[in-house]
Protein backbone atom coordinates (compact mmCIF):
# COMPACT_ATOMS: atom_id res chain seq x y z
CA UNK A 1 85.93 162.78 108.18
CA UNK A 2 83.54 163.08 111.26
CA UNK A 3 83.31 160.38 113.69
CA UNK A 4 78.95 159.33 113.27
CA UNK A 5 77.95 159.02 116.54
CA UNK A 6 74.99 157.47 118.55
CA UNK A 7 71.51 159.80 118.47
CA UNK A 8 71.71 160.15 122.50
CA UNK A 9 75.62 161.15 122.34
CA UNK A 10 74.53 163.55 119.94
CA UNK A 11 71.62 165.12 121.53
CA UNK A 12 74.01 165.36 125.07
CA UNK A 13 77.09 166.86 122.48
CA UNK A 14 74.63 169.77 120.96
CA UNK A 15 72.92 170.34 124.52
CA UNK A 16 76.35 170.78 125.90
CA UNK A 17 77.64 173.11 123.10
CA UNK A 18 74.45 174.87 123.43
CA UNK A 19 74.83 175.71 126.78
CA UNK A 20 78.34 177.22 126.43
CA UNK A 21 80.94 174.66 127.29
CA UNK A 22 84.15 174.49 125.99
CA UNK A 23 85.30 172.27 123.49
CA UNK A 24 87.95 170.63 125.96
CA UNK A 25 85.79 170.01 128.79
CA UNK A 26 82.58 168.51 126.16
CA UNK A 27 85.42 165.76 124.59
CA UNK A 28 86.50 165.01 128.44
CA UNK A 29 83.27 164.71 129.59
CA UNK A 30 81.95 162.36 126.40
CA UNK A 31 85.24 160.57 126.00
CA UNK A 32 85.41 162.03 122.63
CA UNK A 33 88.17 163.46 120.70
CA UNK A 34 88.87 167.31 120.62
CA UNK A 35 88.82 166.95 116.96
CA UNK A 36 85.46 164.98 116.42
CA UNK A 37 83.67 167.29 119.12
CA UNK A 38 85.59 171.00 116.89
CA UNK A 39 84.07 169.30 113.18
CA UNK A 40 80.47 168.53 114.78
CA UNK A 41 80.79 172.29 116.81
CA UNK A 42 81.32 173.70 113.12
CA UNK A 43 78.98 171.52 111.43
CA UNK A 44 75.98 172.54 114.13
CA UNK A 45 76.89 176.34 114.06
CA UNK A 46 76.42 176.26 109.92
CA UNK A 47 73.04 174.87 110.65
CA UNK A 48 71.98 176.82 113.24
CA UNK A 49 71.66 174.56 115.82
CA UNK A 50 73.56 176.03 118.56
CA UNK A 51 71.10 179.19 119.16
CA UNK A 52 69.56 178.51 122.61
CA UNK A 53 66.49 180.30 121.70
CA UNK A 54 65.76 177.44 118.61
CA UNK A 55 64.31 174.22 119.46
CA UNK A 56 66.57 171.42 118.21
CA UNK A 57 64.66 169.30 115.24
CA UNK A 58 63.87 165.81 115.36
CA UNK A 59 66.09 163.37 115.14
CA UNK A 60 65.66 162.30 111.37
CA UNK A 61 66.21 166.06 110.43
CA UNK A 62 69.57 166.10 112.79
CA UNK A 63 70.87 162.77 110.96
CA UNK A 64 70.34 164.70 107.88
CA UNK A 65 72.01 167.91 108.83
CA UNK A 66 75.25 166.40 110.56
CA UNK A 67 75.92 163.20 109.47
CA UNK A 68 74.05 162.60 106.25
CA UNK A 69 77.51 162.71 104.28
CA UNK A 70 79.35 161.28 107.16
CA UNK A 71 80.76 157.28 106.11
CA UNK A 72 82.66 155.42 107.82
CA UNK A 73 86.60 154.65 106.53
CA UNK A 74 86.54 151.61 104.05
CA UNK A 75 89.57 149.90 102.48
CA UNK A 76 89.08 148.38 99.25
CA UNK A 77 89.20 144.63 99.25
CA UNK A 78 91.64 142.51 97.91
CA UNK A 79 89.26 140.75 95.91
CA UNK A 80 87.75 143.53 94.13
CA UNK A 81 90.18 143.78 90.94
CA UNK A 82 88.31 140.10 90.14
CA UNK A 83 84.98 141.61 90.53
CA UNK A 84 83.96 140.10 86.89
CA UNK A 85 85.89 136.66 87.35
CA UNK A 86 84.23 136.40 91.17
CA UNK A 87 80.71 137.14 89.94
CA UNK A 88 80.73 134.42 86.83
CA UNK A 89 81.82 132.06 88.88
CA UNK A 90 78.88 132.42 91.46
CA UNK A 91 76.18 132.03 88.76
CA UNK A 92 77.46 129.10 87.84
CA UNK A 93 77.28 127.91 91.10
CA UNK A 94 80.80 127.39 92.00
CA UNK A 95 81.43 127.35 96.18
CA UNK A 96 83.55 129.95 97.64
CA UNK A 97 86.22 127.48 98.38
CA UNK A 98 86.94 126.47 94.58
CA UNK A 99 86.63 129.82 93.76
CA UNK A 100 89.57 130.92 96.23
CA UNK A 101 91.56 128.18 94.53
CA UNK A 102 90.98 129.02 91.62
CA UNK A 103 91.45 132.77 91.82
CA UNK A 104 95.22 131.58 93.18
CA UNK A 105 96.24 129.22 90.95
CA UNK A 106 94.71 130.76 87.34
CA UNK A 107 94.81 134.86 88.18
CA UNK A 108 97.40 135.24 91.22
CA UNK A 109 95.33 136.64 93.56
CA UNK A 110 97.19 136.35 97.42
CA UNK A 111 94.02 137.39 99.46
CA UNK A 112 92.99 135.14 102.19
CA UNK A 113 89.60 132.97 102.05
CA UNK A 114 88.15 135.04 104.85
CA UNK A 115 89.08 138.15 102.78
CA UNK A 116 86.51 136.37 99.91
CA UNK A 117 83.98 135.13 102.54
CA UNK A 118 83.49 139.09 103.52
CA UNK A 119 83.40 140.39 100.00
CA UNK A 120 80.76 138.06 98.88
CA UNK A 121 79.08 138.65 102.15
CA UNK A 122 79.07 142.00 101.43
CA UNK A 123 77.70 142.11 97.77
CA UNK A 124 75.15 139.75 98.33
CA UNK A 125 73.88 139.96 101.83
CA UNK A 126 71.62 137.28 102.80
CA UNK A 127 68.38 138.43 104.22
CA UNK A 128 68.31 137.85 108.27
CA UNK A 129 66.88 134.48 109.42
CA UNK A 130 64.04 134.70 111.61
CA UNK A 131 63.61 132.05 114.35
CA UNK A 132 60.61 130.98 116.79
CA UNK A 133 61.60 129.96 120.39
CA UNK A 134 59.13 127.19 121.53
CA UNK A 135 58.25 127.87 124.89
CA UNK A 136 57.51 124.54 126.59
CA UNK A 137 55.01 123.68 129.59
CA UNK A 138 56.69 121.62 132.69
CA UNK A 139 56.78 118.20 131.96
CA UNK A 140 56.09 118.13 128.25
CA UNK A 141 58.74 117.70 126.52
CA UNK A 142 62.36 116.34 126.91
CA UNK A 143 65.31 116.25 123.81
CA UNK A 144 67.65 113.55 123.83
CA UNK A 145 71.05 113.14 121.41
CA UNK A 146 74.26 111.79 121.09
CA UNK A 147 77.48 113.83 120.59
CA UNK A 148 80.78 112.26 120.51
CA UNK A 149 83.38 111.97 123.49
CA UNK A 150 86.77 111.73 124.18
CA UNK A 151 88.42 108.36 124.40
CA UNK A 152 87.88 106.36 127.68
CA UNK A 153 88.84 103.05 128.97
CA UNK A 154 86.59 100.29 129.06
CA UNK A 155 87.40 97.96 131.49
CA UNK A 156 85.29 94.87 130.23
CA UNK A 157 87.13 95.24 126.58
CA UNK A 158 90.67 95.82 128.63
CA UNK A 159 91.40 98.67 125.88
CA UNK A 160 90.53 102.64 125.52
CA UNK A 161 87.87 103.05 122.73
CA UNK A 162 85.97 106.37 121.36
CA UNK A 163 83.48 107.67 124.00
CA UNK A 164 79.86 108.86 123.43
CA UNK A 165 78.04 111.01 125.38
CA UNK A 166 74.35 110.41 125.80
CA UNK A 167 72.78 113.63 126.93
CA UNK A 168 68.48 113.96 127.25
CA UNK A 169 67.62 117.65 128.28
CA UNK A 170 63.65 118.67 129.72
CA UNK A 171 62.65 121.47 127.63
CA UNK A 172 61.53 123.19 130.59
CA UNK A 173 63.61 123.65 133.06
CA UNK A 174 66.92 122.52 131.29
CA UNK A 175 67.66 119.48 133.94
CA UNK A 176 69.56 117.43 132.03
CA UNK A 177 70.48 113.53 132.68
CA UNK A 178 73.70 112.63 130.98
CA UNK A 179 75.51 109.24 130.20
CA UNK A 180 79.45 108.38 128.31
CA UNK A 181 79.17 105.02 126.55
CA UNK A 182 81.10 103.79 123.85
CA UNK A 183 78.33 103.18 121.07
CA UNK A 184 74.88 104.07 119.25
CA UNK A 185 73.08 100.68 119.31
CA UNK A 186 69.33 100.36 120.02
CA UNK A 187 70.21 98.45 123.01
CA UNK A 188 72.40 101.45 124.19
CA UNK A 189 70.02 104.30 123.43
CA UNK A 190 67.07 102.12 124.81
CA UNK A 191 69.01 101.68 128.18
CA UNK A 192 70.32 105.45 128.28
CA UNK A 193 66.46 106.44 127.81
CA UNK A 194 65.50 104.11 131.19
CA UNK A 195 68.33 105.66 132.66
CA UNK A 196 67.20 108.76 132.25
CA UNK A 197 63.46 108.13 132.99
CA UNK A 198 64.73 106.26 136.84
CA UNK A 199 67.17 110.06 137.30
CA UNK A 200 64.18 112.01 136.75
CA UNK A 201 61.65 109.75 138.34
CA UNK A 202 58.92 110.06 135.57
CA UNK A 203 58.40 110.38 132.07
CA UNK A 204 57.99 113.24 129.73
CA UNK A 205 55.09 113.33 127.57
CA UNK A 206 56.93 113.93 124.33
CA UNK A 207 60.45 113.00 123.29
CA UNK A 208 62.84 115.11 120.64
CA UNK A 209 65.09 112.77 118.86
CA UNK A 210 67.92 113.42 116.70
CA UNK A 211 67.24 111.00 112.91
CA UNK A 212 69.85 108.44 114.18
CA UNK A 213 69.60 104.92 113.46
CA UNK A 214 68.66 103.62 116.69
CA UNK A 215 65.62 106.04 117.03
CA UNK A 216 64.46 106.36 113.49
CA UNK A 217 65.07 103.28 110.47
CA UNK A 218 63.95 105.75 107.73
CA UNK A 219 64.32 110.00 107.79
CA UNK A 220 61.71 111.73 105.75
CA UNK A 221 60.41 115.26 106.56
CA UNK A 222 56.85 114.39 107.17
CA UNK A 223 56.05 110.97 108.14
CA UNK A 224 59.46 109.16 109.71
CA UNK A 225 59.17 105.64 110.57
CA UNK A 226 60.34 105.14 113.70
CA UNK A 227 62.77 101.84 114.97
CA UNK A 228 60.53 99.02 116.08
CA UNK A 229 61.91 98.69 119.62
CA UNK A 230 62.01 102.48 120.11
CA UNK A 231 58.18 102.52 118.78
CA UNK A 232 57.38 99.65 121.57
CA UNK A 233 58.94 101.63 124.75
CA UNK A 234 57.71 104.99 123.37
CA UNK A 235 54.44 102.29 123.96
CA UNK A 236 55.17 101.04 127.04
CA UNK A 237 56.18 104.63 128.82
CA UNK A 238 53.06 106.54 126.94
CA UNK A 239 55.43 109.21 125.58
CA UNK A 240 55.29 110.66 122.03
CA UNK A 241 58.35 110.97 119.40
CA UNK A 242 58.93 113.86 117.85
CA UNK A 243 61.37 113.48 115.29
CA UNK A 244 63.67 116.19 114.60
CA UNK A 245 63.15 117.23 110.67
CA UNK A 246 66.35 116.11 108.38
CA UNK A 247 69.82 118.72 108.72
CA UNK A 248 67.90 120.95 111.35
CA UNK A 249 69.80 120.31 114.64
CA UNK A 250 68.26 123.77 115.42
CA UNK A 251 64.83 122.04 116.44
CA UNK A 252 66.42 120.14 119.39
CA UNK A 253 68.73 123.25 120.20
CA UNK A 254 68.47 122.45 124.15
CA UNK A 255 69.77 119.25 123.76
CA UNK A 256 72.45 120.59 121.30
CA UNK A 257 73.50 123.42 124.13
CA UNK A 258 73.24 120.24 126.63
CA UNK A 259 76.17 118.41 124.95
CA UNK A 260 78.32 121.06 123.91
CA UNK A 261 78.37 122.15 128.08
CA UNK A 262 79.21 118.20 129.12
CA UNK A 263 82.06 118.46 126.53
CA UNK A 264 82.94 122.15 127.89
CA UNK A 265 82.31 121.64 131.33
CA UNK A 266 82.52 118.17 132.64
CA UNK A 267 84.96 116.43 129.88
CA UNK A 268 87.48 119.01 129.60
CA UNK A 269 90.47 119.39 131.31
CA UNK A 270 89.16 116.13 133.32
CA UNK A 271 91.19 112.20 133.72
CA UNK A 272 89.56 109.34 134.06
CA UNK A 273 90.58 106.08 135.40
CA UNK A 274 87.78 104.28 133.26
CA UNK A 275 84.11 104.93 132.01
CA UNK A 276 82.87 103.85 135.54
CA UNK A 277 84.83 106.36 137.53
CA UNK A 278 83.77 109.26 134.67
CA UNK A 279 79.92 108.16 135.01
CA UNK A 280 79.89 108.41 138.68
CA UNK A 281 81.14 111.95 138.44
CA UNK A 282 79.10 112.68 136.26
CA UNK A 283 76.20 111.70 137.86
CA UNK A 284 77.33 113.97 140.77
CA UNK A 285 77.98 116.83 138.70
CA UNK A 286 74.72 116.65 136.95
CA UNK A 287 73.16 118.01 139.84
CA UNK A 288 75.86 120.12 141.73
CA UNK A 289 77.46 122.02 139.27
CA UNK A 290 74.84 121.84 135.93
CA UNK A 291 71.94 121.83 138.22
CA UNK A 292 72.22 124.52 140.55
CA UNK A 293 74.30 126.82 137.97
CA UNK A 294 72.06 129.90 136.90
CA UNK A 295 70.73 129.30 133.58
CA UNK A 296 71.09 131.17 130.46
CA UNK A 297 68.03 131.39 129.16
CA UNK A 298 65.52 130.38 131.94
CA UNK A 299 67.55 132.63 134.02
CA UNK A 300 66.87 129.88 137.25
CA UNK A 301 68.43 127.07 138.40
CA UNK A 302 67.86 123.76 136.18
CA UNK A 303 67.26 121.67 139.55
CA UNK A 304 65.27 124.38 140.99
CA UNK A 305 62.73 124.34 138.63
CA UNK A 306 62.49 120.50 138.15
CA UNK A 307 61.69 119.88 141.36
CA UNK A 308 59.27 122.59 142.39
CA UNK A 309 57.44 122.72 138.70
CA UNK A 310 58.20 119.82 136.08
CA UNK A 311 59.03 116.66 138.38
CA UNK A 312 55.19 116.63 139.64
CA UNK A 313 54.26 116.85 135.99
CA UNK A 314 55.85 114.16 134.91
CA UNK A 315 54.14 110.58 133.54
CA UNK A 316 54.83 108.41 136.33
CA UNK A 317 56.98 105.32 135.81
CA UNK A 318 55.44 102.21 134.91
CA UNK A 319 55.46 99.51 137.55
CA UNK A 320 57.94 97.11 135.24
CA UNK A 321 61.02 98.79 133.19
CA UNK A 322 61.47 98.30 129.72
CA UNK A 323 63.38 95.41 128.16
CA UNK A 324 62.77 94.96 125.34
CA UNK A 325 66.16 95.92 123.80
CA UNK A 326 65.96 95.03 120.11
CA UNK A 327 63.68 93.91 117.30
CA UNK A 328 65.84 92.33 114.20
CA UNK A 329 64.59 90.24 111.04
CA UNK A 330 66.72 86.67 111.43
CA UNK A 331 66.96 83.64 108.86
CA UNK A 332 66.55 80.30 109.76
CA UNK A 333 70.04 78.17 108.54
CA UNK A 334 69.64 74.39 107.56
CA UNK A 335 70.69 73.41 110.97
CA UNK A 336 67.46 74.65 112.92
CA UNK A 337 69.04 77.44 114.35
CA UNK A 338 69.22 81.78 114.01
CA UNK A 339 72.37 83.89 114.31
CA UNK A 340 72.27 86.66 116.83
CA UNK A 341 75.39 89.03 117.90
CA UNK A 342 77.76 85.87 117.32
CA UNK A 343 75.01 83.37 118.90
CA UNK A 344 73.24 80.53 117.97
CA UNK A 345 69.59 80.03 118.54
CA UNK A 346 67.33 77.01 117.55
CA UNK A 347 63.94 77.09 116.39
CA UNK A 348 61.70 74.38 115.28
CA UNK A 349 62.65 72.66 112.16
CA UNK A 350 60.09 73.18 109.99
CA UNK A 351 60.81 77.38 110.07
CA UNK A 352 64.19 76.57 108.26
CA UNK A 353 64.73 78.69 105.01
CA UNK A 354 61.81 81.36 106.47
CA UNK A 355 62.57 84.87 108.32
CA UNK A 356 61.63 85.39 111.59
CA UNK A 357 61.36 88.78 113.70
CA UNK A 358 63.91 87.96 116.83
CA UNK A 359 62.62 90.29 120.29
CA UNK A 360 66.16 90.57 122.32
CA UNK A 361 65.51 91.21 125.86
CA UNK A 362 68.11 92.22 128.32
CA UNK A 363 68.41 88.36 129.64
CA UNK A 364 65.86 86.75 126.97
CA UNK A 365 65.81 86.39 123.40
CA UNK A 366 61.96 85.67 122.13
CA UNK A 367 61.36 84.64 118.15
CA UNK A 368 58.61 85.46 116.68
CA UNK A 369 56.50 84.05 113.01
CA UNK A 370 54.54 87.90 112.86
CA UNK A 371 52.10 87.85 115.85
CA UNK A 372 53.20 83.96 117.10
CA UNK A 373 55.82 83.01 119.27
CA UNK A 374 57.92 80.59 117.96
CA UNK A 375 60.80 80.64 120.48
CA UNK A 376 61.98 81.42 123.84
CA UNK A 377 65.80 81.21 124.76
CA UNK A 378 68.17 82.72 127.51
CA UNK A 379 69.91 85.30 126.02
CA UNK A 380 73.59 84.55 125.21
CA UNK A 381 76.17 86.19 127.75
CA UNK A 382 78.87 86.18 124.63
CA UNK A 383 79.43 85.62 121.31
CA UNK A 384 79.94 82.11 119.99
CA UNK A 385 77.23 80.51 122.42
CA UNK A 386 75.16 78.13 121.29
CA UNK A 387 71.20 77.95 122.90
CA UNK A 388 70.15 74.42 121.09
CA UNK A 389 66.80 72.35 121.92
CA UNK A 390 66.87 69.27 121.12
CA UNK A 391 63.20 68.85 120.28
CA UNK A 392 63.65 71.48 117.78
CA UNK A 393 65.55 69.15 115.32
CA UNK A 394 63.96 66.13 113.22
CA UNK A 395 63.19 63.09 115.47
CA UNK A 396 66.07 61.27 113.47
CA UNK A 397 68.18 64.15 113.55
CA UNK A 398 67.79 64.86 117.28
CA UNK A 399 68.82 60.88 118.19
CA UNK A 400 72.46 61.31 117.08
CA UNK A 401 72.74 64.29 119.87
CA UNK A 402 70.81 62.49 122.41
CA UNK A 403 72.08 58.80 122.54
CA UNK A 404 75.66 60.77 123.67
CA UNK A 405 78.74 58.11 124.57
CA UNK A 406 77.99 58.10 127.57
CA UNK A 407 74.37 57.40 127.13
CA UNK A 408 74.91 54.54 124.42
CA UNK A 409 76.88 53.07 127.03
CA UNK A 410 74.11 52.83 129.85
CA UNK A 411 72.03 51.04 126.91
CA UNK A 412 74.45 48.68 126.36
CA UNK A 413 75.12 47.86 130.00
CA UNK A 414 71.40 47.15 130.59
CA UNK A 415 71.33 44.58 127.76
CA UNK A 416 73.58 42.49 128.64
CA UNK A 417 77.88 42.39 129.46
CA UNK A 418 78.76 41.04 125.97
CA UNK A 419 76.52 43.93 124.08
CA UNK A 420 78.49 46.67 127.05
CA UNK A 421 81.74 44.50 125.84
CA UNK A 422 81.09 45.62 122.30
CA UNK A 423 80.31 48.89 122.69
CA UNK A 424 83.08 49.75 125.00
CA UNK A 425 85.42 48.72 122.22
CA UNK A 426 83.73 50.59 119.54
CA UNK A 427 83.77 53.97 121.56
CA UNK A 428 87.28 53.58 123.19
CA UNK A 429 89.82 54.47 119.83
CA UNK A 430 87.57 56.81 118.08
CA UNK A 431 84.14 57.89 120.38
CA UNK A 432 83.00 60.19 117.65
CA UNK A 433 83.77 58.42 114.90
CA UNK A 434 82.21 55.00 115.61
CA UNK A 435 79.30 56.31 117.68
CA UNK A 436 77.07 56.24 114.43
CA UNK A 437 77.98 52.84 114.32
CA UNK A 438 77.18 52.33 118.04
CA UNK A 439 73.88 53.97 117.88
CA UNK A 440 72.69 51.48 114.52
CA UNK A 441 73.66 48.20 116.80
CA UNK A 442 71.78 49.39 119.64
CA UNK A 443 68.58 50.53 117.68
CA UNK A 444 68.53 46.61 116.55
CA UNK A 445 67.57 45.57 120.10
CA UNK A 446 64.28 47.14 118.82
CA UNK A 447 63.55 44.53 116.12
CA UNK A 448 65.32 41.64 117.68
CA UNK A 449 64.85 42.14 121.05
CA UNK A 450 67.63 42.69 123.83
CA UNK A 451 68.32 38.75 124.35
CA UNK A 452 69.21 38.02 120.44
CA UNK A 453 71.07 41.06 120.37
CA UNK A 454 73.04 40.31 123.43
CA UNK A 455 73.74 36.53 121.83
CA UNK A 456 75.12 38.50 118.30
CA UNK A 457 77.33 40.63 120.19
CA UNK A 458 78.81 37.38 122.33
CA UNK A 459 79.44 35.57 119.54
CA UNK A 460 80.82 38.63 117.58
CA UNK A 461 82.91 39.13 120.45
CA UNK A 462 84.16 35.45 120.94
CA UNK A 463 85.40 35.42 117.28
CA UNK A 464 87.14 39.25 117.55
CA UNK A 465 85.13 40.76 114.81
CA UNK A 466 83.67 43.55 116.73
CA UNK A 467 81.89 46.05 114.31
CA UNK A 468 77.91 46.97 113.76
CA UNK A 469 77.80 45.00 110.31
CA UNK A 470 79.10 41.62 111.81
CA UNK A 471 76.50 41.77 114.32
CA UNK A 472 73.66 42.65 111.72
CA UNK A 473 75.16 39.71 109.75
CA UNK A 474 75.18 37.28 112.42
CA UNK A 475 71.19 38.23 113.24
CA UNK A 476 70.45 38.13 109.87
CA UNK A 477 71.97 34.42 109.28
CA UNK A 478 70.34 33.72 112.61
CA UNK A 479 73.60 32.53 114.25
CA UNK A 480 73.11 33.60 117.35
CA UNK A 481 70.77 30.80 117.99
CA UNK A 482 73.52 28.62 117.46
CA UNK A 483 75.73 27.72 120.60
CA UNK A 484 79.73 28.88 120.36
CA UNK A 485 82.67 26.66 120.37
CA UNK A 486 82.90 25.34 124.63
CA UNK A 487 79.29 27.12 125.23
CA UNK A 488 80.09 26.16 128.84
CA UNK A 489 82.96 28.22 129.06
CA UNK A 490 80.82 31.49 128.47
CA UNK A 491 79.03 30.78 131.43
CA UNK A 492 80.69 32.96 133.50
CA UNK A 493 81.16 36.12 131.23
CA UNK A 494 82.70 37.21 128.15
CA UNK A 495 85.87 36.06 127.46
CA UNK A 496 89.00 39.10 126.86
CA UNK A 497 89.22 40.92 124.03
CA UNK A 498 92.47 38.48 122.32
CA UNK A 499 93.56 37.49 119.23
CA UNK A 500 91.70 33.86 118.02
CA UNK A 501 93.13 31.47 116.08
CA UNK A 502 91.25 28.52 113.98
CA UNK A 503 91.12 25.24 114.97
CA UNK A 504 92.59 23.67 111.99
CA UNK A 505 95.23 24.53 109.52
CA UNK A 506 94.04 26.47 106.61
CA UNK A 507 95.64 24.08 104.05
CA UNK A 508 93.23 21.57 105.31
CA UNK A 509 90.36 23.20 102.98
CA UNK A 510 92.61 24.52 100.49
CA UNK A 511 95.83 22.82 99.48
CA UNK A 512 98.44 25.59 98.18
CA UNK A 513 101.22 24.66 95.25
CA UNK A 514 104.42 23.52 96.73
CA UNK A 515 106.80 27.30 96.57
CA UNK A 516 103.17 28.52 98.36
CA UNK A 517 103.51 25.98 100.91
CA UNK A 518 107.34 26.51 101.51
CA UNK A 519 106.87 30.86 101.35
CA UNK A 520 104.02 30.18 104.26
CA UNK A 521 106.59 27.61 106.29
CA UNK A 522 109.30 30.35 106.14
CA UNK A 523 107.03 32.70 107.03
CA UNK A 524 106.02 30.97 109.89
């Protein structure tokens, strides 16, 4: 069999042959075998073609003469004794990897996947896919993505977690900003874009996203809808969103290329003492190393070209960041308030039962009925946090939180000792408890007025029966007009807090049977 070989070695074998050299010094000279150079000498003198005097023929004619029979050495695959069983299998649709099983377990074949992959390949070759390379214009576009990272610590959580790697590439000139955090949230791709947009010092005019959750709350191939928060920067910045079309990473291939270097380049091989340490050096080697490396495609420098052509055609910056963070739909629980991230939230009562749309800012949180703003709270540094206005609840609801121990106290005080006496008591065992209680006997100084109340509570406390009803009893039965037992003796304050005894025996009202009488003696 005769070695096929390239038109242009060809032409320079027949020239040589032509022109009288050896057969030794033509396969030296080619760095071809002596053999392949003897069969093509043989094949060209049968032809003809080695009489100086005759013009060689064109080169479909020479294929034709010398290597129109001439195939390359094929071994038969492994797979071809199933030919039948291979081909059924495909029209019904079956993939290549059930068919590999079950070519092993139900006919014994011993072939290797790969050795199936090739013969299906090669019986029904796919017709070449044809791409377009967008050119872009400086300072037009920019594609942004996630890819995943390795693990990193996170010295705020105290534990390693999975790392992400936030990469945003300008079509252009291929400067890239890049960013390892350890999630996809809105509020982490939002800050990652700003990021971005400060390292570059302006704004592309169109943005590339990949269809991920944060960027886009519903994939379709025409019309996506973008996130609400992304939709508002994309706003605020004046750039466009592009959505990538569903399963085509292709379309943001620069972006793609972006992360798989950071991984390749920066990541690997690398230890970090914590997320920090890798972002600094990452920050560094976005311009050192990925910046002033020669790119592939643009054949120039990344940070070349972004400074001389696309940084001066960027948007410019707006004079206030972004930050806004998130947009979320909230509910309204029975007791006035919204759950956010683990925090607590009140709103007016009368929104209870209804949704609201909840704006979370970077240090705000704003909630919002559609276009009106219900709302306005510092943001919650944690989880668990509770943001509560007290004019938010009920008037009568709101009273219980505002007339606190402490306050019911005060009240007391400035009625009068005895009242301050009373109260003192009632919060001392059990503050929370009793403070209902406390709250009701102080609201009666609005219907009575602070002197009867302060006369109930002295004679509530001169007897020892300290509790809210006795001293609603005592102003209903209008006792405290009447003077207690050695008035004079109150003069100078409210007697202790002791144990009272009646003046006369009890057997003086009620005479008891005789064993009575003598069980109360012993008693006694």
């Amino acid at each position: 069999m005769v070695e096929p070989l390239h038109m242009h070695l060809l032409r320079d074998l027949l020239h040589r042959l032509r022109a009288g050299e050896s057969q030794r010094r033509v396969a030296r000279d080619l760095g071809l075998s002596r053999n392949t150079v003897a069969k093509y000498h043989h094949l060209a003198a049968g032809h003809g073609l080695l009489r100086p005097d005759q013009p060689l023929p064109d080169e479909g004619t020479l294929l034709v003469l010398l290597q129109a029979d001439i195939q390359p050495p094929q071994t038969p695959s492994s797979v071809e004794p199933y030919r039948d069983v291979v081909e059924a299998l495909l029209e019904q649709g079956v993939e290549m990897v059930a068919i590999h099983a079950r070519l092993s377990q139900d006919y014994g074949y011993t072939g290797s996947y790969s050795s199936l992959r090739r013969f299906v390949a090669h019986e029904h070759p796919r017709a070449p896919q044809v791409v377009v390379r967008v050119h872009c214009s400086p300072g037009e576009e920019a594609q942004v993505d996630f890819g995943s990272a390795r693990p990193l610590y996170d010295p705020r959580a105290g534990r390693v977690r999975p790392g992400q790697v936030f990469v945003a590439t300008l079509s252009y000139s291929r400067h890239m900003y890049a960013e390892l955090v350890f999630d996809q949230k809105v509020s982490t791709w939002i800050a990652c874009h700003r990021h971005a947009f400060a390292f570059w010092d302006g704004v592309p005019r169109r943005l590339v996203p990949d269809n991920l959750k944060a960027a886009v709350q519903r994939a379709v191939v025409d019309d996506p809808v973008l996130g609400e928060a992304y939709r508002r920067m994309a706003l605020h910045y004046g750039f466009l969103v592009s959505p990538t079309r569903p399963a085509t990473p292709q379309h943001k291939g620069k972006t793609e290329s972006g992360v798989h270097y950071v991984k390749r380049n920066f990541l690997a091989g690398r230890e970090f003492l914590d997320i920090d340490m890798a972002n600094r050096q990452l920050r560094t080697w976005l311009t050192e190393t990925a910046g002033s490396r020669v790119h592939g495609t643009t054949r120039q420098p990344p940070w070349r070209l972004f400074v001389e052509h696309e940084r001066p055609a960027l948007l410019p910056l707006p004079q206030d960041p972004f930050t806004l963070v998130e947009i979320k739909l909230v509910k309204v629980h029975p007791d006035c308030h919204v759950t956010l991230d683990g925090s607590f939230y009140s709103v007016p009562y009368h929104f209870c039962g209804q949704s609201l749309e909840a704006h979370v800012h970077e240090r705000v949180v704003e909630l919002y009925d559609r276009t009106a703003l219900v709302s306005t709270h510092p943001r919650a540094s944690g989880p668990g946090q509770w943001q509560t206005r007290l004019e938010d609840y009920p008037q009568e609801k709101a009273a219980y939180l505002l007339n606190t121990p402490q306050v019911c106290r005060r009240r007391a005080a400035d009625i009068g000792p005895c009242t301050f006496q009373l109260v003192d008591h009632l919060l001392a065992e059990r503050p929370l408890d009793r403070l209902r209680s406390v709250q009701g006997l102080l609201r009666l100084e609005e219907t009575v007025g602070p002197q009867r109340l302060e006369k109930a509570c002295a004679r509530a406390v001169f007897f020892g029966q300290v509790s809210y009803r006795r001293v609603k009893e005592i102003l209903n039965a209008a006792l405290d007009q009447e003077p207690l037992p050695g008035d004079e003796s109150m003069a100078d304050g409210p007697t202790s807090m002791e144990s009272f005894v009646f003046a006369r025996a009890v057997q003086e009202f009620f005479p008891l049977p005789s064993d009575c009488a003598q069980s109360a003696e012993v008693q006694r």
